[in-house]
PDB file of N, CA and C in Angstrom:
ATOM      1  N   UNK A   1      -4.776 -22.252   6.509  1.00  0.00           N
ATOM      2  CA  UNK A   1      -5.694 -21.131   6.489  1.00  0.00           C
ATOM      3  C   UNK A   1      -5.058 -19.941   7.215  1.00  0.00           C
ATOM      4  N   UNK A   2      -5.122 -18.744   6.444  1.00  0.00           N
ATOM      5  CA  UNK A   2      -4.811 -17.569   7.371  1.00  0.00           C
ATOM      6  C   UNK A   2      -4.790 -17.254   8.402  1.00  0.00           C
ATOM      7  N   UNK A   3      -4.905 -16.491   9.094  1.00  0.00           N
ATOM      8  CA  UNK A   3      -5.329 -15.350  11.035  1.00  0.00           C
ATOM      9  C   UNK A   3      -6.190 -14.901   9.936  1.00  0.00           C
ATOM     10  N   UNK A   4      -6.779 -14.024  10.823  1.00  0.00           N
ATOM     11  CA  UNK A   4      -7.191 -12.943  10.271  1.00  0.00           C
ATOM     12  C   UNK A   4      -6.475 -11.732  10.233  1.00  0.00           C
ATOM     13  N   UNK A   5      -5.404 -11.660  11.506  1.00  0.00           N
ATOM     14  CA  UNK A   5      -4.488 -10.709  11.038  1.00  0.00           C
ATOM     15  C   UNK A   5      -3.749 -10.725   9.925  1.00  0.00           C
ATOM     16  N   UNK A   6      -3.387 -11.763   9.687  1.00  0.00           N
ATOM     17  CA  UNK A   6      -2.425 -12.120   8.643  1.00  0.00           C
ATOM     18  C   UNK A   6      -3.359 -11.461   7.389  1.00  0.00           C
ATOM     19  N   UNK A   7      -4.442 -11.811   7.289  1.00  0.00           N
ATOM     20  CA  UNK A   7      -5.470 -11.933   5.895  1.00  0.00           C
ATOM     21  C   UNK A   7      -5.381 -10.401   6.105  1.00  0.00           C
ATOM     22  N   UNK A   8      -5.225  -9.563   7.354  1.00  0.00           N
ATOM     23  CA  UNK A   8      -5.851  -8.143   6.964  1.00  0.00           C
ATOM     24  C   UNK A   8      -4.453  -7.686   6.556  1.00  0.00           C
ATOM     25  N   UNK A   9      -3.043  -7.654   7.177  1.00  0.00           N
ATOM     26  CA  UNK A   9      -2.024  -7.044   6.452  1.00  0.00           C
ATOM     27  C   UNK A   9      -1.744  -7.576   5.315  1.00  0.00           C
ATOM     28  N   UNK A  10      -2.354  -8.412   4.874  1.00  0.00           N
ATOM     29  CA  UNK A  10      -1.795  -9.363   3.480  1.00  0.00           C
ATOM     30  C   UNK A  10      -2.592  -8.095   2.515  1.00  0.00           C
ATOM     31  N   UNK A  11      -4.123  -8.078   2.731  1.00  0.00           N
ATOM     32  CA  UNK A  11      -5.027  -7.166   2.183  1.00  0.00           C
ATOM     33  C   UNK A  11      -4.395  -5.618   2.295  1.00  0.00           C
ATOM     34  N   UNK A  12      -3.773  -5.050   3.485  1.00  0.00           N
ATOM     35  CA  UNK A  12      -3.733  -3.517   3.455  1.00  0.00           C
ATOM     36  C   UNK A  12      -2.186  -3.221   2.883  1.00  0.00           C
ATOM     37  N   UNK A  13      -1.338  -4.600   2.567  1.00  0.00           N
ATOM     38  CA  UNK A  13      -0.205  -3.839   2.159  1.00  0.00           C
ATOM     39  C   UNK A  13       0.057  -4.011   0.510  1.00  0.00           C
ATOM     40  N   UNK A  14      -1.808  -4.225  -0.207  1.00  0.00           N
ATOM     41  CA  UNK A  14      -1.649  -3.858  -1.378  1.00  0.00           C
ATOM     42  C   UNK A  14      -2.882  -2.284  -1.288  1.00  0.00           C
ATOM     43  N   UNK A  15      -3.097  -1.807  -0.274  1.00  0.00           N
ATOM     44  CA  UNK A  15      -3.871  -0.684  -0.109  1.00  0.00           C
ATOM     45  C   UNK A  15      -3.019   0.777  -0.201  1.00  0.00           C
ATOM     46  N   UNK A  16      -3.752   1.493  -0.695  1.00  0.00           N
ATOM     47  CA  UNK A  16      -2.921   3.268  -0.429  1.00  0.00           C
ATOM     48  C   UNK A  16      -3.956   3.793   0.445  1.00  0.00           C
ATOM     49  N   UNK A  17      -3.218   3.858   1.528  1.00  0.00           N
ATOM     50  CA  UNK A  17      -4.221   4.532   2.604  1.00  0.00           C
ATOM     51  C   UNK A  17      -3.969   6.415   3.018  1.00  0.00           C
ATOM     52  N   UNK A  18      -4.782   6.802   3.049  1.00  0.00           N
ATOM     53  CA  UNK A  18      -4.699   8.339   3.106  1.00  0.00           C
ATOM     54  C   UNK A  18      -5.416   8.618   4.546  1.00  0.00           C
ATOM     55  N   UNK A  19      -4.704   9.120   5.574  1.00  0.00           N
ATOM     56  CA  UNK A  19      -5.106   8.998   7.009  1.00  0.00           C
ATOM     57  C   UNK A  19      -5.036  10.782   7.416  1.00  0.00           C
ATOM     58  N   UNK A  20      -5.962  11.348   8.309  1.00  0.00           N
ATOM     59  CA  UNK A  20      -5.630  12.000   8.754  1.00  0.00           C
ATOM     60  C   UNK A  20      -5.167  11.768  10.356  1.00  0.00           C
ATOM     61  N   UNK A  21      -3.783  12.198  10.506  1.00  0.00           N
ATOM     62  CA  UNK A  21      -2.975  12.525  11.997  1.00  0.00           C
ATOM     63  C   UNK A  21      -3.510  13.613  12.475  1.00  0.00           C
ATOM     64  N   UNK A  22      -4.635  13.589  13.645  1.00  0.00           N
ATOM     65  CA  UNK A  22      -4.807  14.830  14.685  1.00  0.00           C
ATOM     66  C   UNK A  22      -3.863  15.187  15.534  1.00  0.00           C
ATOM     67  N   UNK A  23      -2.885  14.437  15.909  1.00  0.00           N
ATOM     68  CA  UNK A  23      -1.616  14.751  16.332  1.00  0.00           C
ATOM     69  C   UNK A  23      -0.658  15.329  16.084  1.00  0.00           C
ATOM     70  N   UNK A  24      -0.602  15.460  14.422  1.00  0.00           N
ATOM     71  CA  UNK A  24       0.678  16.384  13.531  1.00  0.00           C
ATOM     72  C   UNK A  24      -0.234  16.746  12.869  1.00  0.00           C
ATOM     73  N   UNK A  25      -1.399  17.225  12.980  1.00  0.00           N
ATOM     74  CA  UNK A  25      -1.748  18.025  11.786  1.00  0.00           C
ATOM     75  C   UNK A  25      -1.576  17.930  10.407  1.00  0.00           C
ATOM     76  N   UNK A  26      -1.577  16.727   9.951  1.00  0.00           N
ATOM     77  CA  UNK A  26      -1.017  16.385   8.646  1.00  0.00           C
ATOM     78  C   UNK A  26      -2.086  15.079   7.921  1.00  0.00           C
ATOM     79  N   UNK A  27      -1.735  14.830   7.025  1.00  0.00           N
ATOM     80  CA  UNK A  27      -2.277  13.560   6.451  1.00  0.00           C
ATOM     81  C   UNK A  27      -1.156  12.555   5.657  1.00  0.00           C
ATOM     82  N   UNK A  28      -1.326  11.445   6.220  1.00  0.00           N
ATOM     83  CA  UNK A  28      -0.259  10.213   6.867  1.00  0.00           C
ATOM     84  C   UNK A  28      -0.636   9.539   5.027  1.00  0.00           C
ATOM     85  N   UNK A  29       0.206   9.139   3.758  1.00  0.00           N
ATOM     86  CA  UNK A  29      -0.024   8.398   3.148  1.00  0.00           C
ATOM     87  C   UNK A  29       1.094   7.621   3.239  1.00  0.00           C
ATOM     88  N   UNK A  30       0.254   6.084   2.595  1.00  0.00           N
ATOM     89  CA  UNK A  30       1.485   4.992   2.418  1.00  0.00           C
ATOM     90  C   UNK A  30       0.475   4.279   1.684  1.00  0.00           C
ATOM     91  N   UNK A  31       1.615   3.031   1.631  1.00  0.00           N
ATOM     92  CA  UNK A  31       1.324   1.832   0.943  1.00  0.00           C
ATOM     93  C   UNK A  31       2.757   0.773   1.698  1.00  0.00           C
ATOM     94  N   UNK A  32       2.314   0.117   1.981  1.00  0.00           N
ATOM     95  CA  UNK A  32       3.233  -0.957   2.555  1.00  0.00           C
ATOM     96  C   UNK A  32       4.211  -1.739   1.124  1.00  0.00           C
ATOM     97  N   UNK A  33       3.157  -2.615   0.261  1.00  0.00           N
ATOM     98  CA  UNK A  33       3.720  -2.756  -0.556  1.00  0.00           C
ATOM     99  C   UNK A  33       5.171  -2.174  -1.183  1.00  0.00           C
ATOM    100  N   UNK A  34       4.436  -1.068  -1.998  1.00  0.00           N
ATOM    101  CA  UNK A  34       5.632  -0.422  -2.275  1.00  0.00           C
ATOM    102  C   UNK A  34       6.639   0.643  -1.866  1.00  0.00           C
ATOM    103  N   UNK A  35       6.557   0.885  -0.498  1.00  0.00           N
ATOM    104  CA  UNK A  35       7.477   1.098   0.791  1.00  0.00           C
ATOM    105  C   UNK A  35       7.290   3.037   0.491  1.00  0.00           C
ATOM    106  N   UNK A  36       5.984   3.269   0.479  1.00  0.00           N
ATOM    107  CA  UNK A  36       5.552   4.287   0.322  1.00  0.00           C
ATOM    108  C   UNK A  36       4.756   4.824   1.839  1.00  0.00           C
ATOM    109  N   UNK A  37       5.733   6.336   2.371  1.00  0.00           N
ATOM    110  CA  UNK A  37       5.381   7.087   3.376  1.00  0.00           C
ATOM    111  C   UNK A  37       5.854   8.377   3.509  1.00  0.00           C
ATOM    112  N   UNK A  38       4.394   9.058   3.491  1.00  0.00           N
ATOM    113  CA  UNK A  38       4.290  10.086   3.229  1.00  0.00           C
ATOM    114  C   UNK A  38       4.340  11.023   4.060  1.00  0.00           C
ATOM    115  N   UNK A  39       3.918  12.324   4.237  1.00  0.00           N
ATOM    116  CA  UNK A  39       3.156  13.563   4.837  1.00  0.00           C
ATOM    117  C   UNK A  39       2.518  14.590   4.270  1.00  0.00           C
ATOM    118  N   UNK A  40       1.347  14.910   4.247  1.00  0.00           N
ATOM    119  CA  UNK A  40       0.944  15.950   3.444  1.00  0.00           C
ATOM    120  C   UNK A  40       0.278  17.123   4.266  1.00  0.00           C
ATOM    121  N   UNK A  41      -0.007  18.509   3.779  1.00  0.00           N
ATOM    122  CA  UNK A  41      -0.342  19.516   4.782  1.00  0.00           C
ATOM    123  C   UNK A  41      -2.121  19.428   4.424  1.00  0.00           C
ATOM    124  N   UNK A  42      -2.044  19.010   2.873  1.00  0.00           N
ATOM    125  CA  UNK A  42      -3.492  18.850   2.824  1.00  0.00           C
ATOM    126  C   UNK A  42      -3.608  17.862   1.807  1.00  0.00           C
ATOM    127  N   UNK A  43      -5.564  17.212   1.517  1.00  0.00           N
ATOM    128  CA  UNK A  43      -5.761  16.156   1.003  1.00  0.00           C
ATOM    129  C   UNK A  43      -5.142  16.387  -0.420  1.00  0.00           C
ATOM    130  N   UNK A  44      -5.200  17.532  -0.991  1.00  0.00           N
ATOM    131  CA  UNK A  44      -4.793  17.489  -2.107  1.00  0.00           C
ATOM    132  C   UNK A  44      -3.231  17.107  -2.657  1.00  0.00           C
ATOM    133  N   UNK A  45      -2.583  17.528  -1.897  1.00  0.00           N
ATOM    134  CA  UNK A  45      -1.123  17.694  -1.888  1.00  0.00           C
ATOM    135  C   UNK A  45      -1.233  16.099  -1.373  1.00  0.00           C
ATOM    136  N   UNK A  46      -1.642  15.097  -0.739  1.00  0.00           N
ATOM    137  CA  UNK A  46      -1.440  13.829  -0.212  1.00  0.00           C
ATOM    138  C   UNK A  46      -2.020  12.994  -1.154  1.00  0.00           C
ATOM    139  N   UNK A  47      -2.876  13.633  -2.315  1.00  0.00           N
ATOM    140  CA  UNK A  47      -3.369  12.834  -3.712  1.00  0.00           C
ATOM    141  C   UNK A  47      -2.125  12.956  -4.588  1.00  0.00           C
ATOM    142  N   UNK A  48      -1.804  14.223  -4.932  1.00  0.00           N
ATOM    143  CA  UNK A  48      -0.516  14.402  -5.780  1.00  0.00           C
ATOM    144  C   UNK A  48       0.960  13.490  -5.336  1.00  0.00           C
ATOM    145  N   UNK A  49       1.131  14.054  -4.170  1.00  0.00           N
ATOM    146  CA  UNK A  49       2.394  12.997  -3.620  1.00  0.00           C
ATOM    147  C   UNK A  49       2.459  11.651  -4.032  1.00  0.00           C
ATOM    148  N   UNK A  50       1.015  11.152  -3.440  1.00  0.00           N
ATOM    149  CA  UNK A  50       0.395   9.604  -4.086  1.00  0.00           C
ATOM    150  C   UNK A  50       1.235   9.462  -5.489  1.00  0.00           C
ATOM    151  N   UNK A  51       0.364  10.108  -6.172  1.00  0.00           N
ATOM    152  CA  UNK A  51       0.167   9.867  -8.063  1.00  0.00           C
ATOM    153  C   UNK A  51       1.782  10.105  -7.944  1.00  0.00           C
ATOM    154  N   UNK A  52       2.351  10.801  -7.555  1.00  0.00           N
ATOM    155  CA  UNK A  52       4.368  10.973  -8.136  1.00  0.00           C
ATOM    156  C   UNK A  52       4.817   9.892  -7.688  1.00  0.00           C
ATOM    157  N   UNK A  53       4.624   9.502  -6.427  1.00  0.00           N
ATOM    158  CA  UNK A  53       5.745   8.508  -5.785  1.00  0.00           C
ATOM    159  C   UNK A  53       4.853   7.395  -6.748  1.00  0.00           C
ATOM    160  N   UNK A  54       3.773   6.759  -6.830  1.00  0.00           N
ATOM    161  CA  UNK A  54       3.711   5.652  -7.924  1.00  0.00           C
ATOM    162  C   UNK A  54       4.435   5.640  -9.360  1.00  0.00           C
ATOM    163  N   UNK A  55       4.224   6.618  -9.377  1.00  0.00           N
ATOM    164  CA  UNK A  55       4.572   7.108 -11.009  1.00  0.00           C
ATOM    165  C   UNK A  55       6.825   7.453 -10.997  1.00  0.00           C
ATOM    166  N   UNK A  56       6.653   7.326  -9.953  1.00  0.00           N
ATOM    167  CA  UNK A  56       8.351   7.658  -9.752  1.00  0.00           C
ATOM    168  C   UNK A  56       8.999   5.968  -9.501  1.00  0.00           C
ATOM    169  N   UNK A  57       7.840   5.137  -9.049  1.00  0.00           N
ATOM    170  CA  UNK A  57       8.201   4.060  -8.656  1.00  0.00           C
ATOM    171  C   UNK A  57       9.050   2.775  -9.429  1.00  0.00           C
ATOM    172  N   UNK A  58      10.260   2.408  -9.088  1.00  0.00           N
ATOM    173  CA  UNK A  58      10.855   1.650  -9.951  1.00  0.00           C
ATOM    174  C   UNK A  58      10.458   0.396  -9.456  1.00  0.00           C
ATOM    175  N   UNK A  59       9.781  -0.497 -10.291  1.00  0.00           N
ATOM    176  CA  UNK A  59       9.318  -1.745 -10.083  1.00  0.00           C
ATOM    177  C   UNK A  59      10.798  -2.890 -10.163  1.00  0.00           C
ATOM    178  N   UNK A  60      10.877  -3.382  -9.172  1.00  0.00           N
ATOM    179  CA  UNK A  60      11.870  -4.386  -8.995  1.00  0.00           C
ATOM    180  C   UNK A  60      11.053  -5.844  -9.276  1.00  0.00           C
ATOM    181  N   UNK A  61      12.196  -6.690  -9.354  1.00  0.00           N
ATOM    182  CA  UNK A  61      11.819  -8.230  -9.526  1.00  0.00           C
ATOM    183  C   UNK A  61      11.203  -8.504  -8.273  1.00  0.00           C
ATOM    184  N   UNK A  62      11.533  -8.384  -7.148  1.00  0.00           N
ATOM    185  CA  UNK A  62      11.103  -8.780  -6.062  1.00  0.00           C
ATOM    186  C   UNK A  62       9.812  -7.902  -5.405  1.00  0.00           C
ATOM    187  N   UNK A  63       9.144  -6.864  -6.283  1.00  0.00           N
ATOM    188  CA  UNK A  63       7.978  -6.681  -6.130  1.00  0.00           C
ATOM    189  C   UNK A  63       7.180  -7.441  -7.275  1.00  0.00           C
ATOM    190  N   UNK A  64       7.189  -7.748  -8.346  1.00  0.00           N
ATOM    191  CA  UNK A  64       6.687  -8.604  -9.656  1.00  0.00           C
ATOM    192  C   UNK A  64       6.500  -9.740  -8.821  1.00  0.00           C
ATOM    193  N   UNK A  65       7.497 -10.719  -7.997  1.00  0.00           N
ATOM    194  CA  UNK A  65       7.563 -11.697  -7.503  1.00  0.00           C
ATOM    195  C   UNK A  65       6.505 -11.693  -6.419  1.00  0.00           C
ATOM    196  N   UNK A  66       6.181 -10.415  -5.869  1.00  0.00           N
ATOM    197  CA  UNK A  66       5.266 -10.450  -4.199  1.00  0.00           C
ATOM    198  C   UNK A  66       3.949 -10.563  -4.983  1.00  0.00           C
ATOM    199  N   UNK A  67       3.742  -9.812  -6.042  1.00  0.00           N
ATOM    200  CA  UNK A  67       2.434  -9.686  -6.957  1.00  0.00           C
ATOM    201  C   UNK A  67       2.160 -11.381  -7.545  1.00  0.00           C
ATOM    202  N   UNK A  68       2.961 -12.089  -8.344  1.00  0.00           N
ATOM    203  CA  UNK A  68       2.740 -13.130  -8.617  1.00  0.00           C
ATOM    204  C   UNK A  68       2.907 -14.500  -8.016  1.00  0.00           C
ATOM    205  N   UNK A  69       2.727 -14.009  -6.633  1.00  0.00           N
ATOM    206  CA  UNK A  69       3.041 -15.337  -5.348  1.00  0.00           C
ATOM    207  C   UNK A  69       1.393 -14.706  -5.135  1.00  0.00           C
ATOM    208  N   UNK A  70       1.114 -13.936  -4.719  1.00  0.00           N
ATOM    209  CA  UNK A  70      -0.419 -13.193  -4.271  1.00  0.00           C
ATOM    210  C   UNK A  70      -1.000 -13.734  -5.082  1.00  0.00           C
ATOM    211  N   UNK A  71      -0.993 -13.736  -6.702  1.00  0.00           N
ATOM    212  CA  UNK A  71      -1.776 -14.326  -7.294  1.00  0.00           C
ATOM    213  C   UNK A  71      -2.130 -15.843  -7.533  1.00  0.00           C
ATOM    214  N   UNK A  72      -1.198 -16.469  -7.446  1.00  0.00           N
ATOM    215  CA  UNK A  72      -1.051 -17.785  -7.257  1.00  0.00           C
ATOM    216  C   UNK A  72      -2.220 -18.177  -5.951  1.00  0.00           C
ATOM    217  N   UNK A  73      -1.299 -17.418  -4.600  1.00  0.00           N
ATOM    218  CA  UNK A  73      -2.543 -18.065  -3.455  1.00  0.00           C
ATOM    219  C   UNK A  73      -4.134 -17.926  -3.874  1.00  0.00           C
ATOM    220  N   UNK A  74      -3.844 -16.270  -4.242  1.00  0.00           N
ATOM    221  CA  UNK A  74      -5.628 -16.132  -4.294  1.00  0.00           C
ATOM    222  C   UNK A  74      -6.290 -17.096  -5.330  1.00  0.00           C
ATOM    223  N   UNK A  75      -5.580 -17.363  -6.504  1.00  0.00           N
ATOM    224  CA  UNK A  75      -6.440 -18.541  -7.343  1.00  0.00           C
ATOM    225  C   UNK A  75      -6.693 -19.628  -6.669  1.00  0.00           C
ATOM    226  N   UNK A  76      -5.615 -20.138  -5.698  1.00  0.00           N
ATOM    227  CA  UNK A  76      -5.748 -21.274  -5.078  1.00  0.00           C
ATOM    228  C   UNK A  76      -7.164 -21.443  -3.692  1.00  0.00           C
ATOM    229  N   UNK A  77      -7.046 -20.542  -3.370  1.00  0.00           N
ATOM    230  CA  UNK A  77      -8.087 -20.161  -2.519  1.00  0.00           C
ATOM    231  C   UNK A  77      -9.480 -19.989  -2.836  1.00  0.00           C
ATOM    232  N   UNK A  78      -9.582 -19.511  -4.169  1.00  0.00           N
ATOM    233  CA  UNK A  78     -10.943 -19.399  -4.720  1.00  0.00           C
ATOM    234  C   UNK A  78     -11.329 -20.433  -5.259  1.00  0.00           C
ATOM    235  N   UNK A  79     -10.472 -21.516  -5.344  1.00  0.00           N
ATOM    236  CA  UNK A  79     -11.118 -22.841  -6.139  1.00  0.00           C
ATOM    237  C   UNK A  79     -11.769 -23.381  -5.181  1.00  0.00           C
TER     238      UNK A  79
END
C-alpha cells in the first residue's frame, strides 16, 4: 500500500499546476511528468506556454512506459 506522500506525488506528477509566486511576481507552471517548468508574467501567457510546451512535447518510450505501468497499478488497485 502507498504513503500518502507517495499517493500524492504519484497523483501531482500527472497534474499541470499553474501557481502564483508572490515572491517573483510571476506564475510558476509545470508538470512533473513531462519535465515541464515554466514562468509566466501573466495567467494568460502561463495558459499559452502550457498549450506550446505540450504541444511541442516529444513523447518518448519511457514516458508511454510511466503511463502504462500507472495504468496497470491503478487497475490493480481498483479491483
Amino acid at each position: 500500500m502507498k504513503s500518502t506522500g507517495q499517493f500524492i506525488n504519484d497523483t501531482l506528477q500527472h497534474s499541470f499546476l499553474i501557481l502564483w509566486k508572490e515572491d517573483k511576481q510571476k506564475w510558476e507552471v509545470g508538470c512533473a511528468l513531462l519535465k515541464i517548468n515554466l514562468q509566466a508574467d501573466t495567467y494568460a501567457e502561463a495558459i499559452q506556454s502550457l498549450a506550446k510546451a505540450i504541444l511541442d512535447y516529444k513523447l518518448s518510450h519511457e514516458f508511454s512506459e510511466i503511463i502504462e505501468n500507472d495504468k496497470e497499478d491503478y487497475l490493480k488497485s481498483s479491483k
